[in-house]
C-alpha atoms as a PDB file:
ATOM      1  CA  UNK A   1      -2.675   5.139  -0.046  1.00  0.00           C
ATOM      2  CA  UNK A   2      -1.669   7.897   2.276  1.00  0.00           C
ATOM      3  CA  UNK A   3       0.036  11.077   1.634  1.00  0.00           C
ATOM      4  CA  UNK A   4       3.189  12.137   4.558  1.00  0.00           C
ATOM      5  CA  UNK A   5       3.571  16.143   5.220  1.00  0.00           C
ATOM      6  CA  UNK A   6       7.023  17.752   4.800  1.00  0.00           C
ATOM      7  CA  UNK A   7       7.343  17.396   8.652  1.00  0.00           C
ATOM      8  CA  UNK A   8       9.111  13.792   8.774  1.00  0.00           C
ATOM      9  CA  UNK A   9      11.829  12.421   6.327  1.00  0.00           C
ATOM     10  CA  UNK A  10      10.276   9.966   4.219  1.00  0.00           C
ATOM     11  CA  UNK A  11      12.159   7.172   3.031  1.00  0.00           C
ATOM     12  CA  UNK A  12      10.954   6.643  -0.536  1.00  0.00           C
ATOM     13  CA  UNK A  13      10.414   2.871  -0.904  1.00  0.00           C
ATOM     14  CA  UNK A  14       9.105   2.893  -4.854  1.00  0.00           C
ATOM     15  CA  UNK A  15       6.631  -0.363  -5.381  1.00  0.00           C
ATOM     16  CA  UNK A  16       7.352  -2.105  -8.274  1.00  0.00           C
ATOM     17  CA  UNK A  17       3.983  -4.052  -8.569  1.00  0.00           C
ATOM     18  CA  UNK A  18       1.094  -3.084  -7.175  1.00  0.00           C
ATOM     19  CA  UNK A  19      -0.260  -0.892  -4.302  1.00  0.00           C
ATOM     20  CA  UNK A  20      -2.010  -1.263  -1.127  1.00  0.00           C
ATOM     21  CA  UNK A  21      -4.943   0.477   1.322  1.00  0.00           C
ATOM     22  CA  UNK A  22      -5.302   2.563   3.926  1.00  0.00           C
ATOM     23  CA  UNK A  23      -4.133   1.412   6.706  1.00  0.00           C
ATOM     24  CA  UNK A  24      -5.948   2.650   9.856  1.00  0.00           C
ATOM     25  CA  UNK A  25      -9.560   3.420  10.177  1.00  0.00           C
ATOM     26  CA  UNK A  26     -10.116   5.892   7.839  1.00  0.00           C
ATOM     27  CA  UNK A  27     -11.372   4.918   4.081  1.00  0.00           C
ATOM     28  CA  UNK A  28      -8.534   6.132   1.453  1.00  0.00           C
ATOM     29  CA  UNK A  29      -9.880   7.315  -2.046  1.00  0.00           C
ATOM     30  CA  UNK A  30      -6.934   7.909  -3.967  1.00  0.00           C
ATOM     31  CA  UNK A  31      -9.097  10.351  -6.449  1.00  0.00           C
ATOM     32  CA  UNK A  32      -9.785  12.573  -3.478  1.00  0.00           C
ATOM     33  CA  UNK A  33      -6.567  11.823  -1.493  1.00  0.00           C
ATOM     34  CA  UNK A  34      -4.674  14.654   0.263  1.00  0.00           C
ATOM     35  CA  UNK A  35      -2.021  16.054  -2.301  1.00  0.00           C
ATOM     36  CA  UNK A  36       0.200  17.424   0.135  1.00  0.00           C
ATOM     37  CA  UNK A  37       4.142  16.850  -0.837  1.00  0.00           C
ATOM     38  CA  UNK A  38       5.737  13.951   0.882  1.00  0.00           C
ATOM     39  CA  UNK A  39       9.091  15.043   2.669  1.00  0.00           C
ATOM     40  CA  UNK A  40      12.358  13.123   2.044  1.00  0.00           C
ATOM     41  CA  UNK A  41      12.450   9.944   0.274  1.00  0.00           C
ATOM     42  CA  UNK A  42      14.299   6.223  -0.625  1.00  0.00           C
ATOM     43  CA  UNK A  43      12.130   2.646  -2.599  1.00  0.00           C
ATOM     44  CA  UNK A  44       9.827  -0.167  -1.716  1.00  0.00           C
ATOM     45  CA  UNK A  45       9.487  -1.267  -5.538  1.00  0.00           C
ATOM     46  CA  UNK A  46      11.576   0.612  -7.870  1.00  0.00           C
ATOM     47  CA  UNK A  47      15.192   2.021  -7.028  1.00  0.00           C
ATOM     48  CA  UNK A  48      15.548   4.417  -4.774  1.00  0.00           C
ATOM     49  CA  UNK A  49      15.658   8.066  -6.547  1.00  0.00           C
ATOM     50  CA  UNK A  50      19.011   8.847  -5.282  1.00  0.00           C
ATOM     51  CA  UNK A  51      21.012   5.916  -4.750  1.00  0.00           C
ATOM     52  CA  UNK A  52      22.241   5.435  -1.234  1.00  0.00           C
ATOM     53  CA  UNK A  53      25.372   6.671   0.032  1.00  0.00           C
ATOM     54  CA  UNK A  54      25.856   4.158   3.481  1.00  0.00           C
ATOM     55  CA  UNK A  55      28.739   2.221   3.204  1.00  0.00           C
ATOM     56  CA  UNK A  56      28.440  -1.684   4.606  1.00  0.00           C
ATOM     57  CA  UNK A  57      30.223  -0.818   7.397  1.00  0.00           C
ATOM     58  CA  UNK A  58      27.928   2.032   8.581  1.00  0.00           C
ATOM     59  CA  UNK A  59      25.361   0.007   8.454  1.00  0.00           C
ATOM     60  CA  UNK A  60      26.424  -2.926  10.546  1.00  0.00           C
ATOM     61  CA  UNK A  61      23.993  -3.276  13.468  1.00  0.00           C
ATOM     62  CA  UNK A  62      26.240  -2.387  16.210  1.00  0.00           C
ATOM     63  CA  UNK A  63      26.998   1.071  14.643  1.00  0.00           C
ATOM     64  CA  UNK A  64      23.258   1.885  14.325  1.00  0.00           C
ATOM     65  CA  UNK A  65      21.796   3.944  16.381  1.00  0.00           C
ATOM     66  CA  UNK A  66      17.809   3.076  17.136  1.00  0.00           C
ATOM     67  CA  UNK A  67      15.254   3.946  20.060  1.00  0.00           C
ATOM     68  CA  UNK A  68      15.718   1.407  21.617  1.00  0.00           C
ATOM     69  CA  UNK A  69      19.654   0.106  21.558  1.00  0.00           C
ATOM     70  CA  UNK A  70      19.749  -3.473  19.943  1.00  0.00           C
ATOM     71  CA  UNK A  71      16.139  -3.061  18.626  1.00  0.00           C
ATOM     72  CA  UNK A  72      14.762  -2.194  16.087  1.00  0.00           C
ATOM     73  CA  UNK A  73      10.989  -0.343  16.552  1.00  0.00           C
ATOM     74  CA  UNK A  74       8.316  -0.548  13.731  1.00  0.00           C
ATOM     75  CA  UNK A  75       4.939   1.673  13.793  1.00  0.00           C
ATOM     76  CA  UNK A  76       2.278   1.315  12.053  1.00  0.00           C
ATOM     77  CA  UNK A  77      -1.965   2.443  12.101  1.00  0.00           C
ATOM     78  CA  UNK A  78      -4.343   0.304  14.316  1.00  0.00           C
ATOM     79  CA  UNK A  79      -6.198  -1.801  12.802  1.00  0.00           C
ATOM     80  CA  UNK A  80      -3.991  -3.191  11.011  1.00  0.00           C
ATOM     81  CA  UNK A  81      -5.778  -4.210   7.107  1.00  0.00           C
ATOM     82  CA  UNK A  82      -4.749  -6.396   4.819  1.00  0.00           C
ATOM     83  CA  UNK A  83      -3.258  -7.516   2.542  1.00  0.00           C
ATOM     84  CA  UNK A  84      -0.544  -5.225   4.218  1.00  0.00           C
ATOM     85  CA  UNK A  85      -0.853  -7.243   7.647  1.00  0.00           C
ATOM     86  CA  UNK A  86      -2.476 -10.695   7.908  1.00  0.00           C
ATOM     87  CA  UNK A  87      -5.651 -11.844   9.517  1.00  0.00           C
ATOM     88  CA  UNK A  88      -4.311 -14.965  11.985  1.00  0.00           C
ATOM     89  CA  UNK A  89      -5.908 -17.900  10.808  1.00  0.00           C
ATOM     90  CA  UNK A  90      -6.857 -18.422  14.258  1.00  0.00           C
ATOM     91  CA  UNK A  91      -9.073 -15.068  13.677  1.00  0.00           C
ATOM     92  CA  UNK A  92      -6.805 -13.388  16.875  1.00  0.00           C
ATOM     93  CA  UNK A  93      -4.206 -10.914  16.245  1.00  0.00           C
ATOM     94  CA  UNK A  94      -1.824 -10.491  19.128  1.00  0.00           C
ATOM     95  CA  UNK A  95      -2.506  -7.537  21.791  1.00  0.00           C
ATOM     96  CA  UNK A  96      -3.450  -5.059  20.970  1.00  0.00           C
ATOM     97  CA  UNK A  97      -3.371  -5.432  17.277  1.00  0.00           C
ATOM     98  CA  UNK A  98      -7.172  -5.763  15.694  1.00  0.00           C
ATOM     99  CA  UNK A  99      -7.760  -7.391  12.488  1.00  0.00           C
ATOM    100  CA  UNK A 100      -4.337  -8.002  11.410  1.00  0.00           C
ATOM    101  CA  UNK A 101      -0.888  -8.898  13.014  1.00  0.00           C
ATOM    102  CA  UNK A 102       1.822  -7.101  12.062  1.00  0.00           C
ATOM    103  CA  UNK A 103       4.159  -9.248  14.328  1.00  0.00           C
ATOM    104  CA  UNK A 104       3.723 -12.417  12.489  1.00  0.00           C
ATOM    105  CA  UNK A 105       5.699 -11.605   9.027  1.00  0.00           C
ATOM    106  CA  UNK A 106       2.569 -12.073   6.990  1.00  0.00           C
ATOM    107  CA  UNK A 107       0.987  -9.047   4.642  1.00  0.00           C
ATOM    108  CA  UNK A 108       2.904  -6.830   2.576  1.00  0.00           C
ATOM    109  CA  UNK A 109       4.210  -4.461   4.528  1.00  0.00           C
ATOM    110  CA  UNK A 110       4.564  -7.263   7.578  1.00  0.00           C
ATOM    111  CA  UNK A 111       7.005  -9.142   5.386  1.00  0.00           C
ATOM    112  CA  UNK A 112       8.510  -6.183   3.984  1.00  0.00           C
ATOM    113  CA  UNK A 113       9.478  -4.771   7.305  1.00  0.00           C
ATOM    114  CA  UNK A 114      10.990  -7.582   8.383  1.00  0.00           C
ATOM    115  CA  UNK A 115      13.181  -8.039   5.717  1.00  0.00           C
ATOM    116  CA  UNK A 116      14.232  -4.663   5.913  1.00  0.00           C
ATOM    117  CA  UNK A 117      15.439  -5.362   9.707  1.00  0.00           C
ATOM    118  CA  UNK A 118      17.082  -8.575   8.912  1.00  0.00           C
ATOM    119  CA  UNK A 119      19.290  -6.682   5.984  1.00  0.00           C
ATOM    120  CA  UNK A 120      20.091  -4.218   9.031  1.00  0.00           C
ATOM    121  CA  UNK A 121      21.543  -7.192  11.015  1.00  0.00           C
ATOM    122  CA  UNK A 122      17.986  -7.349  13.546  1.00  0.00           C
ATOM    123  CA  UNK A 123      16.337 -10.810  14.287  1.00  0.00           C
ATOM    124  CA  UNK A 124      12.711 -11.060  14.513  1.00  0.00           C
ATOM    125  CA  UNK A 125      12.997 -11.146  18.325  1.00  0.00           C
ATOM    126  CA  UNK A 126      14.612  -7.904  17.343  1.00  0.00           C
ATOM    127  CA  UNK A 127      11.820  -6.552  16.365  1.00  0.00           C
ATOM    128  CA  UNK A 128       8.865  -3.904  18.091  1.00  0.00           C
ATOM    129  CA  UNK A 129       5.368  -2.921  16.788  1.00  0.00           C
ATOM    130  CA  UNK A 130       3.830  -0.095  18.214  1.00  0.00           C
ATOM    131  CA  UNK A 131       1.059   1.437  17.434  1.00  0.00           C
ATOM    132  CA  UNK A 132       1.128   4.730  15.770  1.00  0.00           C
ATOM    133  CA  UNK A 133      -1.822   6.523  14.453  1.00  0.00           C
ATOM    134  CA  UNK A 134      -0.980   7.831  10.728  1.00  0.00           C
ATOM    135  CA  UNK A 135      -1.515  11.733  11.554  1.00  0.00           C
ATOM    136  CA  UNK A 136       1.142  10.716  14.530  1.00  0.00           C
ATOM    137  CA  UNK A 137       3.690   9.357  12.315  1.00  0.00           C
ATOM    138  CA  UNK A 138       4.530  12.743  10.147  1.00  0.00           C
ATOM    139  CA  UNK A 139       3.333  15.296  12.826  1.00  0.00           C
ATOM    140  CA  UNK A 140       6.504  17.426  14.176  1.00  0.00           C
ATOM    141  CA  UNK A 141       8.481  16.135  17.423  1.00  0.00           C
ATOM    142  CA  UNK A 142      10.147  13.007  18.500  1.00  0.00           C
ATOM    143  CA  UNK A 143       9.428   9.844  17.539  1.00  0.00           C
ATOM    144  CA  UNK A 144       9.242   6.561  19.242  1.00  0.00           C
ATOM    145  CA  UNK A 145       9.382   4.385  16.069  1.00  0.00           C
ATOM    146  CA  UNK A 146      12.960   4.235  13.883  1.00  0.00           C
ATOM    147  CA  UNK A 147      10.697   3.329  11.046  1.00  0.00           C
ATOM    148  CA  UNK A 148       7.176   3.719  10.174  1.00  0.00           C
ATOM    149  CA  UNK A 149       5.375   1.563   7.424  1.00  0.00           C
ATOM    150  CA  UNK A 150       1.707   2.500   6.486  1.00  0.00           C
ATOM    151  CA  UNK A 151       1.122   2.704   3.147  1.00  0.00           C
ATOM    152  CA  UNK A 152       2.636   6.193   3.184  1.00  0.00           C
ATOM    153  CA  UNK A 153       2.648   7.650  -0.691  1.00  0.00           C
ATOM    154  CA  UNK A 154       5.926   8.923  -1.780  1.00  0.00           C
ATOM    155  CA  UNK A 155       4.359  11.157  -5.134  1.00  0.00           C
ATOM    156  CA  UNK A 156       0.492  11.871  -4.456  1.00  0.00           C
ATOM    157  CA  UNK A 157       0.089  12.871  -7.829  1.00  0.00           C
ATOM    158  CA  UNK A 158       0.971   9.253  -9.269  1.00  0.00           C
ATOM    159  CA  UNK A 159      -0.794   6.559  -7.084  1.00  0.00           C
ATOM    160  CA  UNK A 160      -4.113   7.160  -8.921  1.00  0.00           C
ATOM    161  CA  UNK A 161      -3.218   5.744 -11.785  1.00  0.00           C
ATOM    162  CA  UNK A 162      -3.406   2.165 -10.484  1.00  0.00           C
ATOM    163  CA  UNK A 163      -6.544   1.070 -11.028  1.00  0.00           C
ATOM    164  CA  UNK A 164      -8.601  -2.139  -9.970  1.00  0.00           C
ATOM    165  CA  UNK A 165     -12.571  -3.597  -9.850  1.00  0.00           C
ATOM    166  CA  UNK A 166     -14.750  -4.505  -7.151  1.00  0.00           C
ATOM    167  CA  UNK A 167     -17.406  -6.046  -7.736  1.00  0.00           C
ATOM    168  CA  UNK A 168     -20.399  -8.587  -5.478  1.00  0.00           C
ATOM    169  CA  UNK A 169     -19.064 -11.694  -5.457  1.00  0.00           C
ATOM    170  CA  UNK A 170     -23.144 -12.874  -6.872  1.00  0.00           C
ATOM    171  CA  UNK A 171     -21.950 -10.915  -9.512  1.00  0.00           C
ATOM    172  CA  UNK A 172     -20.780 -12.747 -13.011  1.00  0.00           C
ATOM    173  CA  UNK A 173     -18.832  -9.609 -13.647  1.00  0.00           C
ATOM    174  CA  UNK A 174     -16.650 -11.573 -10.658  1.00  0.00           C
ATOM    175  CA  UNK A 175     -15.291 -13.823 -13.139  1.00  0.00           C
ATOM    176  CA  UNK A 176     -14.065 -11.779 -15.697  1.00  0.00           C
ATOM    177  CA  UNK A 177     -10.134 -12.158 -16.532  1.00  0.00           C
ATOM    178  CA  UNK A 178      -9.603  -9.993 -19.472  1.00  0.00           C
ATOM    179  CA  UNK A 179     -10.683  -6.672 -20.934  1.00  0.00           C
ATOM    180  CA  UNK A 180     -12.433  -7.992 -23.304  1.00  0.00           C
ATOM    181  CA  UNK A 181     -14.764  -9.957 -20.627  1.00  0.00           C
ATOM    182  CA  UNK A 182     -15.711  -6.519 -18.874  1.00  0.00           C
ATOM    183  CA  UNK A 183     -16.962  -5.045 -21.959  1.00  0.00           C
ATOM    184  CA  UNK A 184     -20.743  -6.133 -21.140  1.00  0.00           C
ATOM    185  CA  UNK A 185     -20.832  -4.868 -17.997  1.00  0.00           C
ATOM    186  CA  UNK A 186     -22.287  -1.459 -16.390  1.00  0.00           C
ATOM    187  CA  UNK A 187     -19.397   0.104 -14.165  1.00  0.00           C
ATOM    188  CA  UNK A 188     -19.142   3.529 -12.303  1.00  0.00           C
ATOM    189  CA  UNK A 189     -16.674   5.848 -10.762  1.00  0.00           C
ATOM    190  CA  UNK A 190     -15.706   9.244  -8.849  1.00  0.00           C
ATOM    191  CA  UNK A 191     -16.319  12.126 -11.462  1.00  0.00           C
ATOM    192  CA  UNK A 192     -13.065  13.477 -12.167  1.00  0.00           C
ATOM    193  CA  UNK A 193     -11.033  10.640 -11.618  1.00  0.00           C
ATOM    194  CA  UNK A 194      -8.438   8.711 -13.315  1.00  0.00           C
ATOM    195  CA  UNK A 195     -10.773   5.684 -12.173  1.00  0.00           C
ATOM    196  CA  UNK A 196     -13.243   7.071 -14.784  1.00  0.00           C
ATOM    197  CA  UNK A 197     -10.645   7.676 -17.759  1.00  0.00           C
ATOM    198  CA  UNK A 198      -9.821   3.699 -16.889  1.00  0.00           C
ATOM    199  CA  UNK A 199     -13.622   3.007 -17.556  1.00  0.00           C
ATOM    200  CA  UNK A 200     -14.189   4.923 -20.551  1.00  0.00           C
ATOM    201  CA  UNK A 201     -10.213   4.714 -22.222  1.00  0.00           C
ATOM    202  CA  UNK A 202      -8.698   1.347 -20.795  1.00  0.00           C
ATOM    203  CA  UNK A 203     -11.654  -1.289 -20.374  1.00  0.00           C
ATOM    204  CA  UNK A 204     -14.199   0.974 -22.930  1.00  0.00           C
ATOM    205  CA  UNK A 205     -17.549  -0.663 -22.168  1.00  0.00           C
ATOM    206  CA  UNK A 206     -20.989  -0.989 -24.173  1.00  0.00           C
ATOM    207  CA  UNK A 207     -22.889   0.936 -21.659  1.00  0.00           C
ATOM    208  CA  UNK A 208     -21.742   4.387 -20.489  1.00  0.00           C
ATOM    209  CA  UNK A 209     -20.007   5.027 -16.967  1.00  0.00           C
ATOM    210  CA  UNK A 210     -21.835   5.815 -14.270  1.00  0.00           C
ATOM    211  CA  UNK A 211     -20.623   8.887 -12.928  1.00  0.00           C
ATOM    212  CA  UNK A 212     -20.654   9.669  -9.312  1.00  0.00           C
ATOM    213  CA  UNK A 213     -20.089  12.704  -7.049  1.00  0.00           C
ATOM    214  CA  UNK A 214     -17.886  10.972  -4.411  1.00  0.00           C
ATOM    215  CA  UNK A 215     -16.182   7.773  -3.707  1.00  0.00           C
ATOM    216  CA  UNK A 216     -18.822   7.218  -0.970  1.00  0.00           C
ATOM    217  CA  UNK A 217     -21.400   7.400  -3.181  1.00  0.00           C
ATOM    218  CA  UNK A 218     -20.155   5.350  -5.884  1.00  0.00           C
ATOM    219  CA  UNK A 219     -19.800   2.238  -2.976  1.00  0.00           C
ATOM    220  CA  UNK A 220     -23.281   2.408  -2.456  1.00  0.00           C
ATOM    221  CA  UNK A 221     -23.715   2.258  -5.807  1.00  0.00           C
ATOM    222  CA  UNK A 222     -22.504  -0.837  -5.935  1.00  0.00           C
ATOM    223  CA  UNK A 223     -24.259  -1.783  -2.735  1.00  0.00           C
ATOM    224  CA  UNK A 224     -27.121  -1.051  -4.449  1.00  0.00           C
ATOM    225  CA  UNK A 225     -26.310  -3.086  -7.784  1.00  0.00           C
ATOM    226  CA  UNK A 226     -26.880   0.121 -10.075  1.00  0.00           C
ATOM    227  CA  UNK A 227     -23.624  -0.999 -11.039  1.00  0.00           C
ATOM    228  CA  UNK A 228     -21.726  -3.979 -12.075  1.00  0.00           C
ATOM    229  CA  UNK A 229     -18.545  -2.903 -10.927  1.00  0.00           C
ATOM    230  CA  UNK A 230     -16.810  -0.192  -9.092  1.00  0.00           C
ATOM    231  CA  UNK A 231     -13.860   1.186 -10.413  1.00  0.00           C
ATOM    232  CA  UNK A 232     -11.055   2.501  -8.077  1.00  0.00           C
ATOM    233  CA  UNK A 233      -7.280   2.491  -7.245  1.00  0.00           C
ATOM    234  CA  UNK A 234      -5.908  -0.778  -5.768  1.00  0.00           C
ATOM    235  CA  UNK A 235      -5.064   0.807  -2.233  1.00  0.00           C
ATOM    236  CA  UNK A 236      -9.051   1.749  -2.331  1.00  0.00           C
ATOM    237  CA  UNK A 237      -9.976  -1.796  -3.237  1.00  0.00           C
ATOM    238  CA  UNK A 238      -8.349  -3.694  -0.737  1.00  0.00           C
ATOM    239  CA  UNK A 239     -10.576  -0.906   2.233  1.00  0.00           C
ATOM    240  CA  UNK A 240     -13.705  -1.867   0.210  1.00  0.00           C
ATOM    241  CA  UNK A 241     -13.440  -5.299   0.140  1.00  0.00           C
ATOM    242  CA  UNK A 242     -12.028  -5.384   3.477  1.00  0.00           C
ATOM    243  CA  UNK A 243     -14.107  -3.167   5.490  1.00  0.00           C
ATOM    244  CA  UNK A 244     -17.095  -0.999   3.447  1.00  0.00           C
ATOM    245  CA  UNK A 245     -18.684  -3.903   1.368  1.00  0.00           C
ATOM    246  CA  UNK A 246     -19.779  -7.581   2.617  1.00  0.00           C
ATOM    247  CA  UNK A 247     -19.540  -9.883  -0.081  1.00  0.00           C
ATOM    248  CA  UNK A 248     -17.113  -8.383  -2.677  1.00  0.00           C
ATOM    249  CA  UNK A 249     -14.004  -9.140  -4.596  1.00  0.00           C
ATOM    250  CA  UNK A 250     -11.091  -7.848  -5.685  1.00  0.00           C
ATOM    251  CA  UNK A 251     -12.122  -8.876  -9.865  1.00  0.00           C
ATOM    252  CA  UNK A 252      -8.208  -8.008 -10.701  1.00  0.00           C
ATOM    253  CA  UNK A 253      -5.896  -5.053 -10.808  1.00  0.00           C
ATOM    254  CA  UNK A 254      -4.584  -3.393 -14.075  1.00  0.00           C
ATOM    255  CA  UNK A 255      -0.961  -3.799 -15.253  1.00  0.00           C
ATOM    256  CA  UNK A 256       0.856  -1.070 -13.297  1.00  0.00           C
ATOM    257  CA  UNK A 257       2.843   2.057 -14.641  1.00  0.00           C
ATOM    258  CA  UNK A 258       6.900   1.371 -14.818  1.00  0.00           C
ATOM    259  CA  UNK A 259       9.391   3.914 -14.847  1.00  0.00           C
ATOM    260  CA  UNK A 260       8.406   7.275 -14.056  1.00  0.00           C
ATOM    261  CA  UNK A 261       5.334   6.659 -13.570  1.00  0.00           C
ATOM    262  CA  UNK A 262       5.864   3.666 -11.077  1.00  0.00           C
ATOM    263  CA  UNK A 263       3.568   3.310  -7.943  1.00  0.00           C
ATOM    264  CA  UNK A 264       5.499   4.576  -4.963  1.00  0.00           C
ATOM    265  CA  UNK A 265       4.913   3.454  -1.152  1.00  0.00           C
ATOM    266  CA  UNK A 266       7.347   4.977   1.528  1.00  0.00           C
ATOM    267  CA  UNK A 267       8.857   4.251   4.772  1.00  0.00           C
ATOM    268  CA  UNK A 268       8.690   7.086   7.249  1.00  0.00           C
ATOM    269  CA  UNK A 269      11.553   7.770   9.363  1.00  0.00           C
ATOM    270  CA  UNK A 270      12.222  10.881  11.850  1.00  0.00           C
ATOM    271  CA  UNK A 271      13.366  14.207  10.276  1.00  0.00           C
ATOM    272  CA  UNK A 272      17.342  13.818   9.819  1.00  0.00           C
ATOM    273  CA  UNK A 273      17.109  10.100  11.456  1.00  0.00           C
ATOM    274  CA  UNK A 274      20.775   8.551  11.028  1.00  0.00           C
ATOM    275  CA  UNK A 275      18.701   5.861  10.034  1.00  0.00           C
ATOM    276  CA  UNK A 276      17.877   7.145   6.737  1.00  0.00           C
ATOM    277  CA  UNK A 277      20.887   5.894   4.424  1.00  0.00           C
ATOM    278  CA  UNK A 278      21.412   2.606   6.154  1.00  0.00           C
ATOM    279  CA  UNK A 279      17.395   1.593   5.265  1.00  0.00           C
ATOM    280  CA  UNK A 280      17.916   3.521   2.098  1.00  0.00           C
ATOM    281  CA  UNK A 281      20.377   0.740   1.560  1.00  0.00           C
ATOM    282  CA  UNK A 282      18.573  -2.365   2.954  1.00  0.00           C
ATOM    283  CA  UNK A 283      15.827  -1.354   0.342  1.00  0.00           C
ATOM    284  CA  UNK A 284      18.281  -1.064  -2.929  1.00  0.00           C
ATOM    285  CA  UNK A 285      19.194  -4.853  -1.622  1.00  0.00           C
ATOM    286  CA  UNK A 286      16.127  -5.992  -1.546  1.00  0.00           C
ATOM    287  CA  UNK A 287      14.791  -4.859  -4.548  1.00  0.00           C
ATOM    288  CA  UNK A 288      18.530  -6.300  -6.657  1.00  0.00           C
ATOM    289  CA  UNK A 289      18.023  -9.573  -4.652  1.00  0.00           C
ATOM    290  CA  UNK A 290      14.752 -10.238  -5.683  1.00  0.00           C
ATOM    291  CA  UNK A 291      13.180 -10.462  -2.795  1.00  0.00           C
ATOM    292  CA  UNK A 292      10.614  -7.327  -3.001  1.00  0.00           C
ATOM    293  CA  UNK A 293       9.748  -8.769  -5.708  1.00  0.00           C
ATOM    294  CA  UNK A 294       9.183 -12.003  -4.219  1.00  0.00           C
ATOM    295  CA  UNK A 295       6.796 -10.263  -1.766  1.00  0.00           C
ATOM    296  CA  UNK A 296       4.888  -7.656  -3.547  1.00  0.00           C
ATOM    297  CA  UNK A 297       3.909 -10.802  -5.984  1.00  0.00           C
ATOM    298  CA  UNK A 298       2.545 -12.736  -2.819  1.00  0.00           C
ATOM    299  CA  UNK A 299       0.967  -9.946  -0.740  1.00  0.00           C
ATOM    300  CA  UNK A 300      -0.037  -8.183  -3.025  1.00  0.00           C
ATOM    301  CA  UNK A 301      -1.567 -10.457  -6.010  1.00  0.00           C
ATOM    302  CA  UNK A 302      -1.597 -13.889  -5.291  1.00  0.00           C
ATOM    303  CA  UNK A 303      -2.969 -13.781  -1.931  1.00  0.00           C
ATOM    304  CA  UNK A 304      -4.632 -10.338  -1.855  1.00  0.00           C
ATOM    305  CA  UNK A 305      -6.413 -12.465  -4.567  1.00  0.00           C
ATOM    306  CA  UNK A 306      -6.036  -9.350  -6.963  1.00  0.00           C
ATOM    307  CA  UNK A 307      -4.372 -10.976 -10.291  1.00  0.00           C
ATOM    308  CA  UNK A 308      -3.890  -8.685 -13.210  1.00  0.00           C
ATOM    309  CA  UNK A 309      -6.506  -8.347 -16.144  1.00  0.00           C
ATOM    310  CA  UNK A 310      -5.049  -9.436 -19.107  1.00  0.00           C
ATOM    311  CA  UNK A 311      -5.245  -7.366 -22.662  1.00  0.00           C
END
């Protein structure tokens, strides 16, 4: 996950289930993560911290005012990773999206997005991408997105706790569906990390962690089969699978945090965008109607292919 500077308002979009990657090129660790305050805020997952204060009929489309009239402009990193935008099965995203498409619906923050614009009155044919590179989307100035999704981290200081396992899909360790299955196994992690307390408090294996210096070095660990699995946050897992190691799985994802501890993904908006209340709003709907839930369960663990281990 990424972490937005106090420059831009960011629309705190709390995720109730679990968490995603870095979007973009570059490879998120959420142990070494920047810890720099995110600005404003509003909920992908859990309810918004403040509840919103738009009114229905401040939020009807006509009244809203966007970059584009009668649009509505999404921006988001290039390429675009799953499980947060889908590969085409065809294999080709549209221009001049690379690896995934936002513009289809599919991925997490895809869907999302879309149903965010549709409670704000927009069509899909409604509906921009552009790119924007992440450092773009918080830095100071005008913006040419209303909303930016990209696995933007509301709290930096709670993402880490959502942990997962990689692992070499030749690997037995692949298989494993409960704690009690990983207790054989040899696993390693960043020193310092919350992804090390989850080896040695949560799954508690027969042979001791292997402790590396960085992130980096504890993927080529892997690479390298000194270790059975890697331990990491989710939002790591899904770049490791997806982009630093060939043949490796997602084994499964650890129950998340609730209440205050609750992972937290945020939409990015421009600094005092009138925007801000009205997608405040079209979150809190989505979350009471069910359907966040509804997509967090399919983006984000049934097809990311990242299903909870059980006790």
């Amino acid at each position: 996950m990424r972490s937005a500077l106090n420059s831009t308002v960011v629309l705190l979009i709390a995720l109730i289930a679990a968490a995603c990657s870095s979007g973009g090129g570059a490879s998120p660790s959420a142990s070494t993560a920047a810890t720099a305050p995110a600005a404003a805020t509003a909920s992908e997952s859990t309810a918004p911290s403040v509840a919103p204060s738009a009114t229905p009929n401040a939020c009807a489309k006509d009244t809203l005012t966007t970059v584009t009239s009668g649009k509505f402009t999404i921006g988001t990193d290039n390429p675009a990773y799953p499980p947060y935008f889908q590969i085409p099965a065809s294999g080709s995203a549209t221009k001049p999206w690379e690896l995934g498409d936002p513009t289809n619906g599919e991925g997490f923050e895809s869907a999302f997005a879309y149903a965010v614009a549709d409670k704000l009155g927009f069509a899909k044919a409604d509906v921009t991408w552009i790119v924007v590179p992440f450092d773009n989307s918080f830095a100071p100035g005008a913006k040419k997105f209303d909303i930016d999704v990209n696995q933007v981290s509301y709290k930096p200081e709670r993402y880490p706790r959502h942990q997962s396992i990689v692992a070499l899909k030749a690997n037995a360790l692949a298989s494993a569906k409960t704690i009690a299955d990983l207790k054989a196994y040899k696993f390693g992690a960043q020193a310092g990390t919350t992804s090390l307390d989850t080896i040695n408090n949560v799954i508690a294996p027969t042979a001791a962690a292997k402790v590396y210096s960085s992130n980096d070095d504890a993927i080529a660990g892997l690479k390298a089969k000194q270790i059975d699995g890697l331990v990491v946050d989710l939002p790591t897992a899904f770049y490791v699978t997806a982009a630093q190691v060939d043949n490796s799985v997602i084994v499964g994802q650890f129950a998340p945090p609730t209440g205050a501890d609750a992972e937290h993904f945020s939409v990015v908006l421009a600094k005092g965008s009138a925007l801000t209340d009205c997608v405040n709003a079209a979150i809190a709907a989505l979350k009471s109607d069910g359907t966040l839930d509804s997509i967090t369960k399919e983006w984000l663990a049934d097809k990311a292919s990242a299903p909870v281990i059980q006790p």
